[in-house]
Protein backbone atom coordinates (compact mmCIF):
# COMPACT_ATOMS: atom_id res chain seq x y z
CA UNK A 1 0.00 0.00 0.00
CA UNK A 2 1.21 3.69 -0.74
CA UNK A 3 0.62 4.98 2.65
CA UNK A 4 4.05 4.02 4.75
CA UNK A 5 7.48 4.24 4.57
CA UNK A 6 10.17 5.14 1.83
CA UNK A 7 7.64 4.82 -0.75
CA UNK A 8 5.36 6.79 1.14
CA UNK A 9 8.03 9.78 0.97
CA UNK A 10 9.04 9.23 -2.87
CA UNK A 11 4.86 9.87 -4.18
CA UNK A 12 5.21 13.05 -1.90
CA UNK A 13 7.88 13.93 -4.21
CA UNK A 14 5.84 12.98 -7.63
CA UNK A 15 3.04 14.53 -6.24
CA UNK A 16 4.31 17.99 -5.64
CA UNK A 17 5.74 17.95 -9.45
CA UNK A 18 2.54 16.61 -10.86
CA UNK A 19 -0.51 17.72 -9.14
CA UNK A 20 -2.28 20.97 -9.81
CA UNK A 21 -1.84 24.21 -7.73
CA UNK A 22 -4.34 23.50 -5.73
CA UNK A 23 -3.27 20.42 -4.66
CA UNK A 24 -0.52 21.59 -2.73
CA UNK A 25 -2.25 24.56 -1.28
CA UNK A 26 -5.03 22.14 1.41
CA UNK A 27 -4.70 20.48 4.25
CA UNK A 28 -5.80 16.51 4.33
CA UNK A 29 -8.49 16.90 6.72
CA UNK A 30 -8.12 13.50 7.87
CA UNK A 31 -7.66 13.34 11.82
CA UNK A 32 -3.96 12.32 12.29
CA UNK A 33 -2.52 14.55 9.87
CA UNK A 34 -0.81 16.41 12.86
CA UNK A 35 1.23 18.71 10.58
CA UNK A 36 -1.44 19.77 8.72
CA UNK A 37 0.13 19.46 5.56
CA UNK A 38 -1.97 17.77 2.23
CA UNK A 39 -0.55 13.90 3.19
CA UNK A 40 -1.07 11.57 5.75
CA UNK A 41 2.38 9.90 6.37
CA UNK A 42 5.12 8.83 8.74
CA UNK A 43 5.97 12.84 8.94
CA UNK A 44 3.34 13.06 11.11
CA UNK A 45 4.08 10.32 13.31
CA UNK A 46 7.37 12.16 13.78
CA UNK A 47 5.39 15.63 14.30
CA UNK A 48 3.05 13.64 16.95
CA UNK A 49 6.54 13.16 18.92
CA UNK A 50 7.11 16.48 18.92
CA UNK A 51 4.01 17.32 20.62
CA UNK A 52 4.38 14.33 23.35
CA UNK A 53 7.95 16.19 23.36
CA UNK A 54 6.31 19.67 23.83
CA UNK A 55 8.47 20.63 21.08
CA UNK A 56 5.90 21.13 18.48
CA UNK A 57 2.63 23.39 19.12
CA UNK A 58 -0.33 20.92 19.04
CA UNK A 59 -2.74 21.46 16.05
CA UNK A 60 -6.38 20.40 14.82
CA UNK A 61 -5.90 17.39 13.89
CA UNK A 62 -3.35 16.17 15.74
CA UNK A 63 -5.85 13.90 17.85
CA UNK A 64 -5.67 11.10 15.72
CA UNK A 65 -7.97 8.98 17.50
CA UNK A 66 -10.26 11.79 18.23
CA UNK A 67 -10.53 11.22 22.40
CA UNK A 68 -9.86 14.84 23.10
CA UNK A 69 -6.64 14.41 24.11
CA UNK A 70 -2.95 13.45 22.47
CA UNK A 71 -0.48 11.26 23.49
CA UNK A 72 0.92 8.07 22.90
CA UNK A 73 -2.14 6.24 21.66
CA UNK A 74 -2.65 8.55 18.37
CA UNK A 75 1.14 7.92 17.26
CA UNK A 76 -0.89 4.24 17.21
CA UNK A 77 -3.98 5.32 15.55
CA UNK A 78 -2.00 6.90 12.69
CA UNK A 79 0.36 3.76 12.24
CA UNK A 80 -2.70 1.70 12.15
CA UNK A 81 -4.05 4.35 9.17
CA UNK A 82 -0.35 4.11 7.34
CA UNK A 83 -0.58 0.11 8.06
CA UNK A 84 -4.25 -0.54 6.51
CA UNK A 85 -5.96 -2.18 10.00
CA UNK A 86 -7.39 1.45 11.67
CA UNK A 87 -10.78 0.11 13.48
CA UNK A 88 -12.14 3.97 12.96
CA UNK A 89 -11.32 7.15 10.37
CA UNK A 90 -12.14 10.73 11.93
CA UNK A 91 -12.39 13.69 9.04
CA UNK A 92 -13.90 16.68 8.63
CA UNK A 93 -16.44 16.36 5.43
CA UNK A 94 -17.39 19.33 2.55
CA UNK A 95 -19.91 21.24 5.26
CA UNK A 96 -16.90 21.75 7.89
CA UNK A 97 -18.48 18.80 10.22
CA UNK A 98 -16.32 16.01 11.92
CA UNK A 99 -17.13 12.90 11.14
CA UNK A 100 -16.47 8.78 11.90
CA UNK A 101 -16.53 5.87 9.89
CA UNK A 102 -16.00 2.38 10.60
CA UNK A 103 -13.67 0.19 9.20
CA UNK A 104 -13.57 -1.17 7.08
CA UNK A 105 -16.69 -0.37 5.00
CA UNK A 106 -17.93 -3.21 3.07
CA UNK A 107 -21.67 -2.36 2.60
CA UNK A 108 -22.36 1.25 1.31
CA UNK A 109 -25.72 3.35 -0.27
CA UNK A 110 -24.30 5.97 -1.92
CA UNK A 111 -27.35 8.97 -2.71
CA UNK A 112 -24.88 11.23 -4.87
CA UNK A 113 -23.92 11.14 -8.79
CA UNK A 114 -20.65 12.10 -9.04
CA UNK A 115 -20.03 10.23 -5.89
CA UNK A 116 -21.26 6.78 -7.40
CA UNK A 117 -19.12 7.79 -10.72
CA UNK A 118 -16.02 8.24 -8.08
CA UNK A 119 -16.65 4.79 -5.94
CA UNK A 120 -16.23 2.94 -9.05
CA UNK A 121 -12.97 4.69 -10.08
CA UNK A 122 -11.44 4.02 -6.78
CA UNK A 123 -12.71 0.49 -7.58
CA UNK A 124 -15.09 -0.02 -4.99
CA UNK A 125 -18.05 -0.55 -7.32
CA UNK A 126 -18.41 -4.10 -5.00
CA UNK A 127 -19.16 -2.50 -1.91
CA UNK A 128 -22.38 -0.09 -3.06
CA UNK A 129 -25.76 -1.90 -2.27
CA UNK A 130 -28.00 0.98 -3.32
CA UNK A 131 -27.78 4.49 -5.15
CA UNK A 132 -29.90 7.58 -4.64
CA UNK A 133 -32.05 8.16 -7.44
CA UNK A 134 -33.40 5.82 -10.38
CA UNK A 135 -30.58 5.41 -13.10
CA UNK A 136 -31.91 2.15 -14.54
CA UNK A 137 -31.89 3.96 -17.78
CA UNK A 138 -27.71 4.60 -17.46
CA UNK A 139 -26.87 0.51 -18.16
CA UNK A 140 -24.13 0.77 -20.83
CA UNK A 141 -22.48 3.47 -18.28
CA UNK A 142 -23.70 1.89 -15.05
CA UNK A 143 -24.26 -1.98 -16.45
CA UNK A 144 -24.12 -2.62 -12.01
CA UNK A 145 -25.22 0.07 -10.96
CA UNK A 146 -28.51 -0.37 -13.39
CA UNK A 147 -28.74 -3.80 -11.50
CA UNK A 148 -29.42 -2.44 -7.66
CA UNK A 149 -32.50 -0.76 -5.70
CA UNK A 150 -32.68 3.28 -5.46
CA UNK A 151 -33.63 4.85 -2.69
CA UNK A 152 -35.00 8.69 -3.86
CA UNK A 153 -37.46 9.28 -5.95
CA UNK A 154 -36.85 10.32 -9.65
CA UNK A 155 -36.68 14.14 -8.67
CA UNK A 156 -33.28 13.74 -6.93
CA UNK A 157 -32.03 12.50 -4.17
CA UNK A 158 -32.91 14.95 -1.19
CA UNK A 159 -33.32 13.99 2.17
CA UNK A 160 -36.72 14.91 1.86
CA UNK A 161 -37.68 12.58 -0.60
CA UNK A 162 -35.52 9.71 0.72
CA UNK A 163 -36.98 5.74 1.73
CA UNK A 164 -35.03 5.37 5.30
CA UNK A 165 -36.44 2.30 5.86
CA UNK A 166 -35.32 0.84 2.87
CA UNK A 167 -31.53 1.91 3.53
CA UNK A 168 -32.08 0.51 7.57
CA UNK A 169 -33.43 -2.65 5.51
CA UNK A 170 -29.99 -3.09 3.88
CA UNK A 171 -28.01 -2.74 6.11
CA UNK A 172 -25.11 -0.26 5.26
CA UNK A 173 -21.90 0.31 6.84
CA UNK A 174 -22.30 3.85 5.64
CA UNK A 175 -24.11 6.25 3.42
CA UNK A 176 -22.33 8.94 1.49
CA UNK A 177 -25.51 11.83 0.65
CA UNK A 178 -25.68 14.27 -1.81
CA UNK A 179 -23.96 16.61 -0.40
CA UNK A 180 -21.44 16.65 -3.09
CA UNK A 181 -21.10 19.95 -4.55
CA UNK A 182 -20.22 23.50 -3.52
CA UNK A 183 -23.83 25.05 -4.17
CA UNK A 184 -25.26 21.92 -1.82
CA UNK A 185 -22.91 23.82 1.08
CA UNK A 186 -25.53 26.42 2.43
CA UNK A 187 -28.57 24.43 2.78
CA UNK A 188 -26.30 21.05 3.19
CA UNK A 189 -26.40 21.17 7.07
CA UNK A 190 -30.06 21.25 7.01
CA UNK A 191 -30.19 18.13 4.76
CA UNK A 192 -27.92 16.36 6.33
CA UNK A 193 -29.16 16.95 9.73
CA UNK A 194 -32.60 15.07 8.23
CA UNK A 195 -30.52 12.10 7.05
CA UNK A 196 -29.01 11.90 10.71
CA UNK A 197 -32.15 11.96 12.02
CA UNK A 198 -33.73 9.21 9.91
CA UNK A 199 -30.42 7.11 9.77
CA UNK A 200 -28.90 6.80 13.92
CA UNK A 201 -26.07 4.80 14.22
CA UNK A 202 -25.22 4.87 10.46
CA UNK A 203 -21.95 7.06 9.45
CA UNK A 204 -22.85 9.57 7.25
CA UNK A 205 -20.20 10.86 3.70
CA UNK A 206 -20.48 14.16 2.64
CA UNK A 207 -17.33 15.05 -0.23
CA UNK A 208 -17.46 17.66 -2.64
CA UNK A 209 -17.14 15.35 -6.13
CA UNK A 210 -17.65 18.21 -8.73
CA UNK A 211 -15.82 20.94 -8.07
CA UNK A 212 -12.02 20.72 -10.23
CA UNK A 213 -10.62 23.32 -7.45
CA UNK A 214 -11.67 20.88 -4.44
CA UNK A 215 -11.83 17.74 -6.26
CA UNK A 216 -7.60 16.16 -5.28
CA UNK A 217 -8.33 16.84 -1.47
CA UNK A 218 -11.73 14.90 -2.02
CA UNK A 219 -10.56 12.15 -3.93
CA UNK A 220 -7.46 11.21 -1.53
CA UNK A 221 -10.00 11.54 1.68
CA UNK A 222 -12.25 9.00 0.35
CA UNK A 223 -9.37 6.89 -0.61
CA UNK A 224 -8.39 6.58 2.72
CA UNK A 225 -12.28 6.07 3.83
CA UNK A 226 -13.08 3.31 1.41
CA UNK A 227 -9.29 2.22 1.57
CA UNK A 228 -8.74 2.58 -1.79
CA UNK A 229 -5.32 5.29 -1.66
CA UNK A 230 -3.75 3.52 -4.46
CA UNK A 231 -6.82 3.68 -6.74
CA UNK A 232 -7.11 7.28 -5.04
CA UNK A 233 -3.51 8.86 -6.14
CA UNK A 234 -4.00 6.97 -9.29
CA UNK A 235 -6.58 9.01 -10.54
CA UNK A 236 -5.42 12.17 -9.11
CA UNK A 237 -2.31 11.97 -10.84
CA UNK A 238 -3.91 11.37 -14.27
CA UNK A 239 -6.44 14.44 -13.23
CA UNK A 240 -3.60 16.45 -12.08
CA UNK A 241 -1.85 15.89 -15.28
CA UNK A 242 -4.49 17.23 -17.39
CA UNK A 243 -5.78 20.04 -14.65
CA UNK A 244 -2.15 21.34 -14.84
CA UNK A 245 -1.57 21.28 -18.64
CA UNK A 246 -4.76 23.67 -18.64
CA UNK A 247 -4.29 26.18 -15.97
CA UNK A 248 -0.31 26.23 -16.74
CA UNK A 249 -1.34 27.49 -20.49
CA UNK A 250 -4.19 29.77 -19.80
CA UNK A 251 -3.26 31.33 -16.63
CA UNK A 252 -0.91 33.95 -18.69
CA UNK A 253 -3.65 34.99 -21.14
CA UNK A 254 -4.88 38.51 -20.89
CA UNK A 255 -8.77 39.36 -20.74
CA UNK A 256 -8.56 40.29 -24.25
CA UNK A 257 -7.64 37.29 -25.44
CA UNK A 258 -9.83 34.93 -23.69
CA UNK A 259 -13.01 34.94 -25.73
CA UNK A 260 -16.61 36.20 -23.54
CA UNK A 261 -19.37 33.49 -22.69
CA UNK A 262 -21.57 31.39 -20.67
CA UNK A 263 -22.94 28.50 -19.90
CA UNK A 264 -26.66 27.97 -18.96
CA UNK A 265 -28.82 24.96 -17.91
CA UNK A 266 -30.43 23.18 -21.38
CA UNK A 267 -34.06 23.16 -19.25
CA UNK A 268 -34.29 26.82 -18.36
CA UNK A 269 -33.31 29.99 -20.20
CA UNK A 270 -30.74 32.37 -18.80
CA UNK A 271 -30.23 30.22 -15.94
CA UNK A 272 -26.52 30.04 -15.52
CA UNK A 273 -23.74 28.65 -13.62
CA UNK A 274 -21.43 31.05 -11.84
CA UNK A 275 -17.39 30.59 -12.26
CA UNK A 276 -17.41 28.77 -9.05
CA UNK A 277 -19.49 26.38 -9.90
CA UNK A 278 -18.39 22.81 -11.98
CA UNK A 279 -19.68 24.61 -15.68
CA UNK A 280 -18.43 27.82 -14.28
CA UNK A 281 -14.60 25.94 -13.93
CA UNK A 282 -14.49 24.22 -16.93
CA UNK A 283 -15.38 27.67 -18.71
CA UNK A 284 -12.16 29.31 -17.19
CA UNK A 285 -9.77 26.49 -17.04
CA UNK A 286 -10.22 26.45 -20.55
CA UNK A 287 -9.19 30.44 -20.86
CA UNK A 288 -12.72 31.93 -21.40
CA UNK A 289 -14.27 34.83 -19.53
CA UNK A 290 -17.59 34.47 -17.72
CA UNK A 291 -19.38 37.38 -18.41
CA UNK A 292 -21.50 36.76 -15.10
CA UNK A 293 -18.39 37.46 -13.33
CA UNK A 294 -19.79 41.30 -13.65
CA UNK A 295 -22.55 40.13 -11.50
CA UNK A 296 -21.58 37.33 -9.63
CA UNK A 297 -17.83 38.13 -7.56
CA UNK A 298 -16.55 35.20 -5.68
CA UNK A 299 -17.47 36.58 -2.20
CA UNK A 300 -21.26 35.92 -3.49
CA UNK A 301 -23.22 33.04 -1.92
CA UNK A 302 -24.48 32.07 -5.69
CA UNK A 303 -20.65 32.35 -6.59
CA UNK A 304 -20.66 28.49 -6.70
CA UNK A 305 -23.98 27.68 -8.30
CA UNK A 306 -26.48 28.95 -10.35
CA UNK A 307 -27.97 32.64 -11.38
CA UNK A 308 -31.38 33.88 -12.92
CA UNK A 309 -30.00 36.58 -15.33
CA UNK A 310 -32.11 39.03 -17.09
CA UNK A 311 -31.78 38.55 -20.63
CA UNK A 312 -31.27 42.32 -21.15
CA UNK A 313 -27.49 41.63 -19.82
CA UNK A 314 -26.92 38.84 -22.00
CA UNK A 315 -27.45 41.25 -24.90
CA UNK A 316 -25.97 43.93 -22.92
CA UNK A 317 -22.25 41.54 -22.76
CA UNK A 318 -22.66 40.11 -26.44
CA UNK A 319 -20.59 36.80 -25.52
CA UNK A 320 -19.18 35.02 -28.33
CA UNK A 321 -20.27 31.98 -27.35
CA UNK A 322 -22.94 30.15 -25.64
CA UNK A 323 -23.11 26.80 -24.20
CA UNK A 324 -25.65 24.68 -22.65
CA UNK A 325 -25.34 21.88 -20.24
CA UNK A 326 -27.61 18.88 -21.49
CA UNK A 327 -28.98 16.38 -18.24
CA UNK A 328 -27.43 13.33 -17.75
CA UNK A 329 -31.22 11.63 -18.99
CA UNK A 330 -31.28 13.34 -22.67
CA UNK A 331 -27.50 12.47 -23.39
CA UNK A 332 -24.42 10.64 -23.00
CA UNK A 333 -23.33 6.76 -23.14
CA UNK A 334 -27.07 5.09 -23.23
CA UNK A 335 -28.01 7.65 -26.35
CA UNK A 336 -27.34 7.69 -29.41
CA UNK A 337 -29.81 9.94 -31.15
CA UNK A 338 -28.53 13.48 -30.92
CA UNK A 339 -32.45 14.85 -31.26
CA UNK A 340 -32.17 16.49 -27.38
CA UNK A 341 -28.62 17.76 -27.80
CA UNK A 342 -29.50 19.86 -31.00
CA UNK A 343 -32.79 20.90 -29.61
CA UNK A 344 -30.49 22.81 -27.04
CA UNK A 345 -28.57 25.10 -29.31
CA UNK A 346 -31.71 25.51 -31.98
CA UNK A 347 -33.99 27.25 -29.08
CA UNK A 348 -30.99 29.16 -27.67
CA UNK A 349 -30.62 30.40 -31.91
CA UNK A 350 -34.20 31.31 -31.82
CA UNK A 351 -34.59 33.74 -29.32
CA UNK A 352 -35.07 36.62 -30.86
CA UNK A 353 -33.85 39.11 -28.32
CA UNK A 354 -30.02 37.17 -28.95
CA UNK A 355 -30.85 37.68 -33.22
CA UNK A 356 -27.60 40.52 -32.77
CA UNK A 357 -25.73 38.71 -30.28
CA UNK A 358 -22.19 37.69 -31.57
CA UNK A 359 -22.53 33.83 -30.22
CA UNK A 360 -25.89 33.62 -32.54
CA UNK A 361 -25.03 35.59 -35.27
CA UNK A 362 -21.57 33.94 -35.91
CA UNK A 363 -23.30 30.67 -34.86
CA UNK A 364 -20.99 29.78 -31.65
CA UNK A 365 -23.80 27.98 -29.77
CA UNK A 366 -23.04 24.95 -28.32
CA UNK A 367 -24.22 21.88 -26.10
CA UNK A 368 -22.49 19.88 -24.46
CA UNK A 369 -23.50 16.22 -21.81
CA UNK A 370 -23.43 16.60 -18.37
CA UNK A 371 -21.11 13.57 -18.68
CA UNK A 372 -18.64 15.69 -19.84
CA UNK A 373 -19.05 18.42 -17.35
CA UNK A 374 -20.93 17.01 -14.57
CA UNK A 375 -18.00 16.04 -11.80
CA UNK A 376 -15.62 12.96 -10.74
CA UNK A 377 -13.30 14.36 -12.34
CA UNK A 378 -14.68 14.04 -16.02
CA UNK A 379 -15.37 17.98 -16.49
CA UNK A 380 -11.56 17.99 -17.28
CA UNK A 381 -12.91 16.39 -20.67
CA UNK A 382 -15.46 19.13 -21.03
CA UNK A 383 -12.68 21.64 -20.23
CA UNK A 384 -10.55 19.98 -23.09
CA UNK A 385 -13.26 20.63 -25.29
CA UNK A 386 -13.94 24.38 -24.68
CA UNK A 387 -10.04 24.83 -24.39
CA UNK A 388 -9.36 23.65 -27.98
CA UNK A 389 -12.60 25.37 -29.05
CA UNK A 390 -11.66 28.85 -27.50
CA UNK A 391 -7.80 28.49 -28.29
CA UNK A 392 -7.02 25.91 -31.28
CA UNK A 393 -3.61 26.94 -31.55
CA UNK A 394 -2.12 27.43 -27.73
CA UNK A 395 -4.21 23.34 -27.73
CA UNK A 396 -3.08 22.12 -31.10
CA UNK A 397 -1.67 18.86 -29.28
CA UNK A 398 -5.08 18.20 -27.30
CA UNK A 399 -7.23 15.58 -28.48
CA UNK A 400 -10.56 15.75 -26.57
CA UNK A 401 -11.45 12.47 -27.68
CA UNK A 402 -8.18 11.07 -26.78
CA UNK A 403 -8.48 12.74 -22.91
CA UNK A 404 -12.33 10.97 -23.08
CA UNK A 405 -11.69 7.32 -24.52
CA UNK A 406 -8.72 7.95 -22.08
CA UNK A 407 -11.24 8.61 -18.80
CA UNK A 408 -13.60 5.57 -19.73
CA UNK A 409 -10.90 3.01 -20.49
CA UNK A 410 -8.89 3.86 -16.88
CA UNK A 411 -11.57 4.59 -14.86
CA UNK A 412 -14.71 3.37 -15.80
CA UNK A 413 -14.41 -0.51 -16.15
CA UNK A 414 -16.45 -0.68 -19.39
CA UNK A 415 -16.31 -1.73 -22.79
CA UNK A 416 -17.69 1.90 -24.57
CA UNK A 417 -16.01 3.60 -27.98
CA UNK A 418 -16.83 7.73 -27.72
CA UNK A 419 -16.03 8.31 -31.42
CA UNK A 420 -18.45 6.03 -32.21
CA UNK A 421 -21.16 5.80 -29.61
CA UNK A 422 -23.18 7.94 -26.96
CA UNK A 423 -23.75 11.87 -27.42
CA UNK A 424 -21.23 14.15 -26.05
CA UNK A 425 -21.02 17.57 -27.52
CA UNK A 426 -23.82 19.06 -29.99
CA UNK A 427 -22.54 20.05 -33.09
CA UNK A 428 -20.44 17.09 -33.26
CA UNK A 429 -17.11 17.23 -32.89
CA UNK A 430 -15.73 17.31 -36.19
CA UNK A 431 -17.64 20.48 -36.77
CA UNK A 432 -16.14 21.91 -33.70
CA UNK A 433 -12.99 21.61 -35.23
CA UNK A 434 -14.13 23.25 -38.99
CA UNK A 435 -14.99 26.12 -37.44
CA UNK A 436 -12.02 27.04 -35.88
């Protein structure tokens, strides 16, 4: 296992050339990590000493075994986490909370999306024994998941609308909600304060799976919950790779040169995601402006979600293009006719308050599947495909397709050819490329 030893300190090393910026700038919330630094490693055994020593300040999560107090038996606790045989894992989840799972877990329900998509990368696919809401219709994506009970109705999976006794029923080790993105955070509490409520005794999992700015610190957490930290730093270095090579080359452009747009939700006009948000990254990692940065700064609640805008500042900003995100249910692996993709772009193209808006008139409207852009990592493919849209030339060596066929064959565990199969970006690719 990575987590001990010699090794432990040579990935340290890879990690700090490969991962994104942002990967070096968190701390592991995981209690043990005494010196607060993004690992979990024999470092802090050695910091823990210090402490005992009084030569080192105590710090947050230096009480590894979370008793209230630290000494001797949390140098233990974190040698049992480096060793694989800890009996409990204390964290802090996405909503600031601290939390404890038992180990290991072998039976889990798992309400969120991206959150399924991420148990089977870490390849715990084995352990689920229900999902959240009905994705029966996802089998050439999900061909397990299709196979096992829901537990939400088809409207999402809130706590409101949630069958506790069916989850008691089966028994789970743990339930991860979902509580999984950085717009859930201000009414998460609530909701997950009604899942306690319904679900005593059962451990409750609350990451953030969506966001590309959160998403490394997530991923290696829930390694270490589902113990899965190989599977864990496998997939952050191949996310890493890719999250680097587009900040690295955009982060030097000037405003005039990264082209004006938006992205809004395929079911409602002019309601759009924010740069925080998982649509709003992808847009800026791959070197566009969001023009709803004029209304939306980042010390905004809705700075991580989604806006109502009047359509009078759409015209007002003239983007020069327009994108819209297309659910999970009218795209993607399990369909092949591209009928809800172009419907998209066609009623975008026939408002006609946009008739004089440079992203219509120049015809630079675009949809694209949330299964390109939704989270787990795979909005680094919709990123690819904006980036080589917006700036052909700085991604001449970027093969969208390539990064995609890439993310299924790793991570996914199926059998699934994107060139040929599924609908992933409306016009199709090839046309992409013509116009540009």
């Amino acid at each position: 296992m990575i987590r001990q030893g010699l090794f432990g300190g040579m990935l340290i090393c890879i990690l700090l050339v490969s991962s994104p910026g942002n990967a070096a700038n968190f701390v592991l919330e995981i209690y043990g990590n005494a010196n607060m630094d993004e690992f979990l490693n024999d470092e802090d055994i050695q910091y823990l000493d210090g402490i005992i020593a009084g030569t080192n300040n105590a710090t947050k999560l230096a009480d590894a075994n979370f008793d209230g107090k630290i000494d001797e038996a949390d140098i233990k606790q974190v040698q049992a986490i480096l060793d694989g045989n800890e009996k409990k894992l204390t964290y802090i989840d996405m909503l600031g909370e601290n939390e404890t799972v038992n180990k290991p877990i072998r039976r889990l329900v798992n309400m969120g999306y991206s959150g399924v998509e991420m148990t089977r990368i870490l390849g715990a696919e084995d352990i689920l024994v229900a999902y959240g809401a009905n994705r029966t219709t996802h089998k050439k994506f999900f061909p397990l998941f299709a196979t096992l009970p829901f537990v939400a109705g088809d409207e999402g999976a809130t706590a409101e609308n949630t069958d506790y006794e069916k989850i008691i029923s089966l028994k789970p080790d743990a339930l991860q909600t979902n509580i999984e993105a950085g717009f859930a955070s201000p009414s998460g509490l609530a909701q997950k304060a009604i899942i306690k409520k319904n679900l005593q005794g059962i451990p409750i999992i609350s990451l953030n799976m969506r966001e590309q700015d959160t998403l490394v610190k997530n991923v290696r957490t829930y390694g270490y919950i589902l113990d899965r930290e190989n599977e864990a730093e496998d997939f952050i270095n191949w996310y890493s790779k890719y999250y680097d090579l587009f900040t690295s080359r955009t982060k030097d452009l000037s405003d005039d040169e990264k082209p004006t747009a938006f992205f809004e939700s395929a079911s409602k006009p002019y309601y759009c995601y924010a740069s925080g948000s998982r649509l709003g990254q992808v847009l800026v990692m791959a070197g566009g402006k969001n023009i709803l940065d004029k209304k939306v700064g980042i010390d905004d609640p809705k700075y991580n979600g989604m806006v109502d805008m009047d359509k009078e500042f759409i015209v007002q900003e003239n983007p020069k293009y327009i994108f819209d995100g297309v659910s999970s249910w009218k795209s993607g692996y399990d369909i092949d006719d591209h009928k809800d993709m172009a419907d998209a772009p066609a009623q975008v193209k026939n408002r006609t308050e946009l008739a004089n808006v440079d992203a219509v008139k120049n015809d630079q409207v675009y949809a694209l599947s949330f299964w390109v852009l939704g989270g787990a990592g795979n909005n680094i493919i919709g990123t690819a495909y904006l980036a080589k849209l917006f700036h052909p030339d700085l991604f001449k060596d970027v093969d969208p397709q390539a990064i995609h066929q890439e993310y299924v064959d790793k991570f996914c565990h199926i059998d699934f050819n994107i060139r040929e199969n599924g609908t992933f970006v409306y016009p199709s690719y090839d046309q992409w490329i013509k116009k540009n």
